[in-house]
Protein backbone atom coordinates (compact mmCIF):
# COMPACT_ATOMS: atom_id res chain seq x y z
CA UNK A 1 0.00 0.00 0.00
CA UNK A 2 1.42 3.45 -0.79
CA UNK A 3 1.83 6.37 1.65
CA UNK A 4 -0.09 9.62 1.20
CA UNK A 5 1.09 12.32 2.67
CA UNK A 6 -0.71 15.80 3.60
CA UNK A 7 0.38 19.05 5.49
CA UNK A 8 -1.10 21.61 7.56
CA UNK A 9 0.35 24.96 8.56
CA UNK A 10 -0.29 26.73 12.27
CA UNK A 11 1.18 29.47 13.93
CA UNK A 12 2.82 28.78 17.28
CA UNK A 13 2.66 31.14 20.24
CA UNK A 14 6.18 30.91 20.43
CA UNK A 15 9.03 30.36 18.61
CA UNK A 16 12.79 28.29 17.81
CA UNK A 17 16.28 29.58 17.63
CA UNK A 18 16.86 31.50 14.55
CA UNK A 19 18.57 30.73 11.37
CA UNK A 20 17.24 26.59 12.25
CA UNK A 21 14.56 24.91 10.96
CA UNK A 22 13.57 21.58 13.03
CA UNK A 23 11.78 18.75 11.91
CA UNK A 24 10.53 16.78 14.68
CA UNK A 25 8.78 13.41 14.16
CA UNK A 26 6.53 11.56 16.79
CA UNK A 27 6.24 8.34 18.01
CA UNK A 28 6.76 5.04 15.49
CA UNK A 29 6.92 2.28 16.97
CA UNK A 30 8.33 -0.30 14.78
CA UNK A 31 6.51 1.07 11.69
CA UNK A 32 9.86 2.26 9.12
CA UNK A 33 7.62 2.41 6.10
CA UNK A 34 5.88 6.01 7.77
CA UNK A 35 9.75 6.74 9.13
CA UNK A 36 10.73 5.91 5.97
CA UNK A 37 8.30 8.17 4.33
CA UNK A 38 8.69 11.16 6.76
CA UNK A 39 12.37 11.20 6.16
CA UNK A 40 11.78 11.05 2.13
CA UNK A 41 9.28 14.29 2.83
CA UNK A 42 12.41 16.29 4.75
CA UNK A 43 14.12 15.49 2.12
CA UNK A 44 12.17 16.53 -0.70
CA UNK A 45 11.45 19.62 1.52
CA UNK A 46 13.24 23.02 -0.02
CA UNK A 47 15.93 24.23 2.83
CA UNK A 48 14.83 27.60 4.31
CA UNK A 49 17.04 27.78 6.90
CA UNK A 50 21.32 27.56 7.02
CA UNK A 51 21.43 25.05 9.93
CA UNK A 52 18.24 22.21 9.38
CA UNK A 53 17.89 19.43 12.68
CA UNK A 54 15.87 15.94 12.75
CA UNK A 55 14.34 15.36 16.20
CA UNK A 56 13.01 12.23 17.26
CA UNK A 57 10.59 12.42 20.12
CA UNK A 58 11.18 8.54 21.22
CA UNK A 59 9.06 5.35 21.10
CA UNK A 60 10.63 4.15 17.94
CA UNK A 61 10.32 0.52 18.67
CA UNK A 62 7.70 -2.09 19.71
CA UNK A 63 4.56 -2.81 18.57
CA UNK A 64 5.23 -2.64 15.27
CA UNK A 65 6.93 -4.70 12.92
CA UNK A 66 10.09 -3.45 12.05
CA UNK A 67 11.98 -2.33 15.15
CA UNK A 68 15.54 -2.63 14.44
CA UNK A 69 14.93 -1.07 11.28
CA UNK A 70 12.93 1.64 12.21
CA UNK A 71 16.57 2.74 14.46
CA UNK A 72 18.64 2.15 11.72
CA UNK A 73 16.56 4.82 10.03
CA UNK A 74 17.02 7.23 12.94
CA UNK A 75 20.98 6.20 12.98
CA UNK A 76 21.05 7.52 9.48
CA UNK A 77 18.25 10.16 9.63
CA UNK A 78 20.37 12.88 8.95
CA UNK A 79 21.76 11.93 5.86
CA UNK A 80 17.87 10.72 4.58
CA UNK A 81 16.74 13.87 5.57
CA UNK A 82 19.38 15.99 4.07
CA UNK A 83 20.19 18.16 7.76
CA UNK A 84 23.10 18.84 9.76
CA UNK A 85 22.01 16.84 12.51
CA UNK A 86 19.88 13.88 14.14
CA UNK A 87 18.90 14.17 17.70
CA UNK A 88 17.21 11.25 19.30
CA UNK A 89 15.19 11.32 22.72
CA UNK A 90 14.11 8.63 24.84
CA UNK A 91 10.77 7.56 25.23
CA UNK A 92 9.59 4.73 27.79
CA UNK A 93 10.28 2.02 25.27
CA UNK A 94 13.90 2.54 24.75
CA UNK A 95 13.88 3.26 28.47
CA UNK A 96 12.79 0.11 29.37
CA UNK A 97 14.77 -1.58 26.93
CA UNK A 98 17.61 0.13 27.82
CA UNK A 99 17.04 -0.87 31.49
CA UNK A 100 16.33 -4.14 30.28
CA UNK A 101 19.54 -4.95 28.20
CA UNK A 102 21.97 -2.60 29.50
CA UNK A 103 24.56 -4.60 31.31
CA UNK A 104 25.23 -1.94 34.21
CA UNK A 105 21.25 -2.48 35.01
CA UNK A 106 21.14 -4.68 38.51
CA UNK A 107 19.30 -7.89 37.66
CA UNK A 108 16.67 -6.90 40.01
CA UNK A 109 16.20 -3.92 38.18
CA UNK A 110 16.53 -5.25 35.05
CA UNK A 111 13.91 -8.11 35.74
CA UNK A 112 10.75 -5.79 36.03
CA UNK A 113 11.51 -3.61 33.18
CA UNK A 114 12.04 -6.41 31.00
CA UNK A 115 8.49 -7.71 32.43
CA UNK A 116 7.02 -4.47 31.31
CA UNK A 117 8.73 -3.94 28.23
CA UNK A 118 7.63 -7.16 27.03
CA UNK A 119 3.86 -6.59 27.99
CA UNK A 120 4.57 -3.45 26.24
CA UNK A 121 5.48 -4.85 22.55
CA UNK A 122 8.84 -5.35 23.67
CA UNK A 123 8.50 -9.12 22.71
CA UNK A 124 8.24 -8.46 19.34
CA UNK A 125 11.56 -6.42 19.42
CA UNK A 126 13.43 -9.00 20.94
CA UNK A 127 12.03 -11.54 18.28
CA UNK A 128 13.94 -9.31 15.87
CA UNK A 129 17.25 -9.65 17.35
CA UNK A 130 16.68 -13.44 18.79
CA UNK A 131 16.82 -13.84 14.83
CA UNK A 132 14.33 -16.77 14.91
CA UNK A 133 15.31 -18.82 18.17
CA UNK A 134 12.68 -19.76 20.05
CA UNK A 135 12.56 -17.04 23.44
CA UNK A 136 13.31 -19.14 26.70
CA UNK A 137 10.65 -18.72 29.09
CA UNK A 138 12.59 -18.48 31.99
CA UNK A 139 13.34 -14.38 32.03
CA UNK A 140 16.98 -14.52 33.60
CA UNK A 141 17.60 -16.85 30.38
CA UNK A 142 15.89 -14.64 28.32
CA UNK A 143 17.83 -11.42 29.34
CA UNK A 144 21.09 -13.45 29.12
CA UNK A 145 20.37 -14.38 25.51
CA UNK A 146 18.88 -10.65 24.52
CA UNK A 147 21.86 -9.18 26.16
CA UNK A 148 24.15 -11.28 24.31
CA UNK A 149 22.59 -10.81 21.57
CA UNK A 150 21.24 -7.64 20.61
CA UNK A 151 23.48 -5.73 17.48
CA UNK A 152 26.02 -3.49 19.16
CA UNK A 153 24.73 -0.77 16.87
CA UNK A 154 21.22 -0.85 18.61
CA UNK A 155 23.07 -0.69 22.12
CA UNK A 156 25.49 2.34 21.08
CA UNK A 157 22.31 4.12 19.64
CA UNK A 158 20.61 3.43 22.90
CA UNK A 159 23.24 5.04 25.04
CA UNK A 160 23.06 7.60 22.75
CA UNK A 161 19.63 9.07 23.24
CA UNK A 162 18.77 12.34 24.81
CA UNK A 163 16.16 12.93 27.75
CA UNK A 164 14.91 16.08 25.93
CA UNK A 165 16.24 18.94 23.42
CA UNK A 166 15.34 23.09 23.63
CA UNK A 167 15.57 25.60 20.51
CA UNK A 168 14.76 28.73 22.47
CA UNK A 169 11.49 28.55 23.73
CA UNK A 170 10.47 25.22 22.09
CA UNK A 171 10.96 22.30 24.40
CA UNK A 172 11.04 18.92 22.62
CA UNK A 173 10.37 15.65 25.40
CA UNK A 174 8.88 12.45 24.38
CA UNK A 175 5.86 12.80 27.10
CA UNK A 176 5.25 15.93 28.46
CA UNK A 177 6.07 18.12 31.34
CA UNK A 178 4.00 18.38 34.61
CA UNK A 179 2.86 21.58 35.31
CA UNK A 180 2.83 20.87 39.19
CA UNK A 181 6.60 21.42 39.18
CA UNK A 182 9.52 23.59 38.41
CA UNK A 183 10.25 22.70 34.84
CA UNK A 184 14.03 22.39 35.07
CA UNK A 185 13.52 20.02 38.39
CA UNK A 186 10.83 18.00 36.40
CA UNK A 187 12.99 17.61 33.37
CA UNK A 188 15.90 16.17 35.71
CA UNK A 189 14.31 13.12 36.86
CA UNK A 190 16.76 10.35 36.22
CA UNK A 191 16.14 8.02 33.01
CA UNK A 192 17.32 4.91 34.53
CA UNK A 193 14.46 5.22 37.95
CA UNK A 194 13.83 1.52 38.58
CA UNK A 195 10.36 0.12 37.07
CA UNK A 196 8.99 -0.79 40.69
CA UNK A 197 9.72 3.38 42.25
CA UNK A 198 8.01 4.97 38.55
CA UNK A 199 5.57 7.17 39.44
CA UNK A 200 4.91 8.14 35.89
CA UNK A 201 3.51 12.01 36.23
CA UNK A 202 6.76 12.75 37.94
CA UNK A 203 8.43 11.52 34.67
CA UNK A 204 9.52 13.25 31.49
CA UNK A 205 8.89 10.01 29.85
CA UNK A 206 5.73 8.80 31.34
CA UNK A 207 3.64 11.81 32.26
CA UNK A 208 -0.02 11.74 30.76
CA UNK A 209 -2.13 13.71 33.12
CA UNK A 210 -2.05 16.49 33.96
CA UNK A 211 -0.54 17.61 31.21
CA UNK A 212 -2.53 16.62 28.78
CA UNK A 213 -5.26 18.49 30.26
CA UNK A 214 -3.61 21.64 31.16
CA UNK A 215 -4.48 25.03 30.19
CA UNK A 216 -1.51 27.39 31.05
CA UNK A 217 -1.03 31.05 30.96
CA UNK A 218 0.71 33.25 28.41
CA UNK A 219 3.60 31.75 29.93
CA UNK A 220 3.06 28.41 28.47
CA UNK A 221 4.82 25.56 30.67
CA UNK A 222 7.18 27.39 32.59
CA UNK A 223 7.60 30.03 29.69
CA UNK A 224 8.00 27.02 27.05
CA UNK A 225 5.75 25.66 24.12
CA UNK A 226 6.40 21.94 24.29
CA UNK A 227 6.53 19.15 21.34
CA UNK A 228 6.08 15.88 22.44
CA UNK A 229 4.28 12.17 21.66
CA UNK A 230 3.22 9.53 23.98
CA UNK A 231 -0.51 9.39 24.23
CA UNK A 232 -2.02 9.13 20.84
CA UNK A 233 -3.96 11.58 19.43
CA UNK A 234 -4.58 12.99 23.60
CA UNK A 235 -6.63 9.60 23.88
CA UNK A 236 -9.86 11.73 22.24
CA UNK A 237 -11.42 11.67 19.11
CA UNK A 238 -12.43 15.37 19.40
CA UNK A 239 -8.24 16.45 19.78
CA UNK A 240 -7.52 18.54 17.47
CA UNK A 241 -3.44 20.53 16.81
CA UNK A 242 -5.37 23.91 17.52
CA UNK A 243 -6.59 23.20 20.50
CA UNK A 244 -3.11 21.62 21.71
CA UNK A 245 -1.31 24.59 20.33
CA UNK A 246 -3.78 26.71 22.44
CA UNK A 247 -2.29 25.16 25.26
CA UNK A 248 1.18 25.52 24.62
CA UNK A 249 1.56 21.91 23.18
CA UNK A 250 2.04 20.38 20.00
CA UNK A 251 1.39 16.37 20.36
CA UNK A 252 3.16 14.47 16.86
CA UNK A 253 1.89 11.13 18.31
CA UNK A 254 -0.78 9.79 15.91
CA UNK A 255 -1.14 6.01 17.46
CA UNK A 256 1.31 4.92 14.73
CA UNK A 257 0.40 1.21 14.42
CA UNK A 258 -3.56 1.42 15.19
CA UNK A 259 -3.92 3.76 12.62
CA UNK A 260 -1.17 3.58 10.36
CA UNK A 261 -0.51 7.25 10.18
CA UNK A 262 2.92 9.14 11.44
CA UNK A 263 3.36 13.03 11.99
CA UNK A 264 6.11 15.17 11.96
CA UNK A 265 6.53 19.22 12.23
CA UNK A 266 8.49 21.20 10.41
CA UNK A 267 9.21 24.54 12.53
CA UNK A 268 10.71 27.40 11.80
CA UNK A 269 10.79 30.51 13.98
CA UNK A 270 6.90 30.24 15.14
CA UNK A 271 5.42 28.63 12.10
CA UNK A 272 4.96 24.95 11.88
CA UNK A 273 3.83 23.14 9.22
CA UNK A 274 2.49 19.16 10.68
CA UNK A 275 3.02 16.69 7.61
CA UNK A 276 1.10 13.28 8.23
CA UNK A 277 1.89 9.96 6.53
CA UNK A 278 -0.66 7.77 6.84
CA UNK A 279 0.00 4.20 5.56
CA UNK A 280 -2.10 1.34 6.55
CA UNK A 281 -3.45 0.62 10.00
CA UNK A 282 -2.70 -2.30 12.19
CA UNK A 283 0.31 -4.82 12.52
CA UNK A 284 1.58 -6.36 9.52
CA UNK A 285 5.37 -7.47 7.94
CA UNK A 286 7.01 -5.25 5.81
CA UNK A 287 9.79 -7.07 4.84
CA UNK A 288 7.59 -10.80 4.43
CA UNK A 289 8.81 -11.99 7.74
């Protein structure tokens, strides 16, 4: 099936760094035919700026079918996307797999998050690298094998990732801020808190509510407009981008795998145009495996 692609332009009440235009994609889990297409679209996308970034907002993998390729697109997303640089944030799917496979993790922290990343979609990730051996059921087997296992290129790009990126007074975090706290002390929760201790509106990575229903002042989220993923479409049919960019949000997650469709914004200053891909819905092999 081929990938249509449509744009829509807003105004944003505030702006990026000049001279830098920023495309930022949302979350993909395991679908690299909309990555794919998204990158194609920078591409073919006239530069208007001298310096042009890729930002990845996290949740790359699971769910989907095509994990490990979806990251080696983002490990060469700068190139596809003709710009001067890639930056990659963690979600909480690459957080719990890097919890999970990370060799520094304890094994009793390690344990849980591989529990939850594996309720998560995380089983179909680790089916990719397993390369078609049949998964142990015992866990502490399991994590032996994954660990041993998974393509140092995936680890080194895991290591890699970013808790969150700022261009001015855009603020770009996989899940959101919480507008209870101080916005610098919110943003410095650790990446690595053990599964069991989450409390996930304290976390960068996590937090739903009550961001997602926030309506801030003029002064946005502690004087920043945020672009982020994580809950798909706000988890309501009636979301619409106006109403988020009311409320000093943008959210690029469009529930990637449900219904086939990726987003990504291209900002400039305080203009933003949000391109959707939309592909076909549901799980299904791209590559017939």
């Amino acid at each position: 099936m081929s990938i249509a692609v449509d744009r829509r332009a807003f105004v944003l009440p505030r702006a990026g760094a000049e001279g830098v235009e920023i495309f930022a994609i949302g979350d993909i889990h395991g679908r690299s035919d909309l990555l794919s297409a998204l990158l194609e679209e920078a591409a073919r996308t006239p530069r208007q700026a001298k310096r042009r970034i890729i930002v990845l907002l996290g949740d790359l993998i699971d769910r989907g079918p095509d994990s490990l390729g979806t990251i080696d697109l983002a490990i060469a997303a700068a190139r596809l996307a003709r710009a001067d640089e890639a930056i990659a944030l963690m979600g909480n799917h690459e957080i719990l797999m890097r919890l999970a496979l990370d060799p520094a993790t304890p094994l009793d922290e390690a344990i849980p998050a591989l529990e939850v990343w594996m309720l998560n979609g995380g089983a179909l990730t680790i089916a990719e690298f397993l390369r078609g051996d049949v998964a142990p059921a015992d866990l502490v087997e399991l994590l032996r094998r994954a660990r041993e296992q998974l393509p140092e290129r995936i680890g080194a790009w895991l290591r890699g990732l970013r808790p969150h990126w700022r261009s001015r007074d855009l603020l770009f975090v996989h899940a959101g801020v919480n507008p209870a706290f101080e916005l610098e002390a919110f943003l410095a929760a650790p990446w690595d808190t053990p599964v069991e201790s989450l409390e996930g509106s304290r976390h960068w990575a996590w937090v739903r509510w009550p961001f997602i229903d926030a309506a801030p002042g003029p002064e946005g989220f502690g004087g920043v407009f945020v672009i982020h993923g994580h809950t798909p479409g706000d988890l309501s049919p009636e979301a619409t981008h106006e109403d988020q960019i009311r409320r000093f949000r943008l959210n690029l997650d469009a529930g990637s795998v449900q219904s086939g469709a990726a987003e990504m914004a291209i900002l400039r200053g305080d203009r933003a145009e949000v391109v959707r891909a939309q592909g076909q819905a549901g799980h299904r092999s791209l590559h017939g495996r």
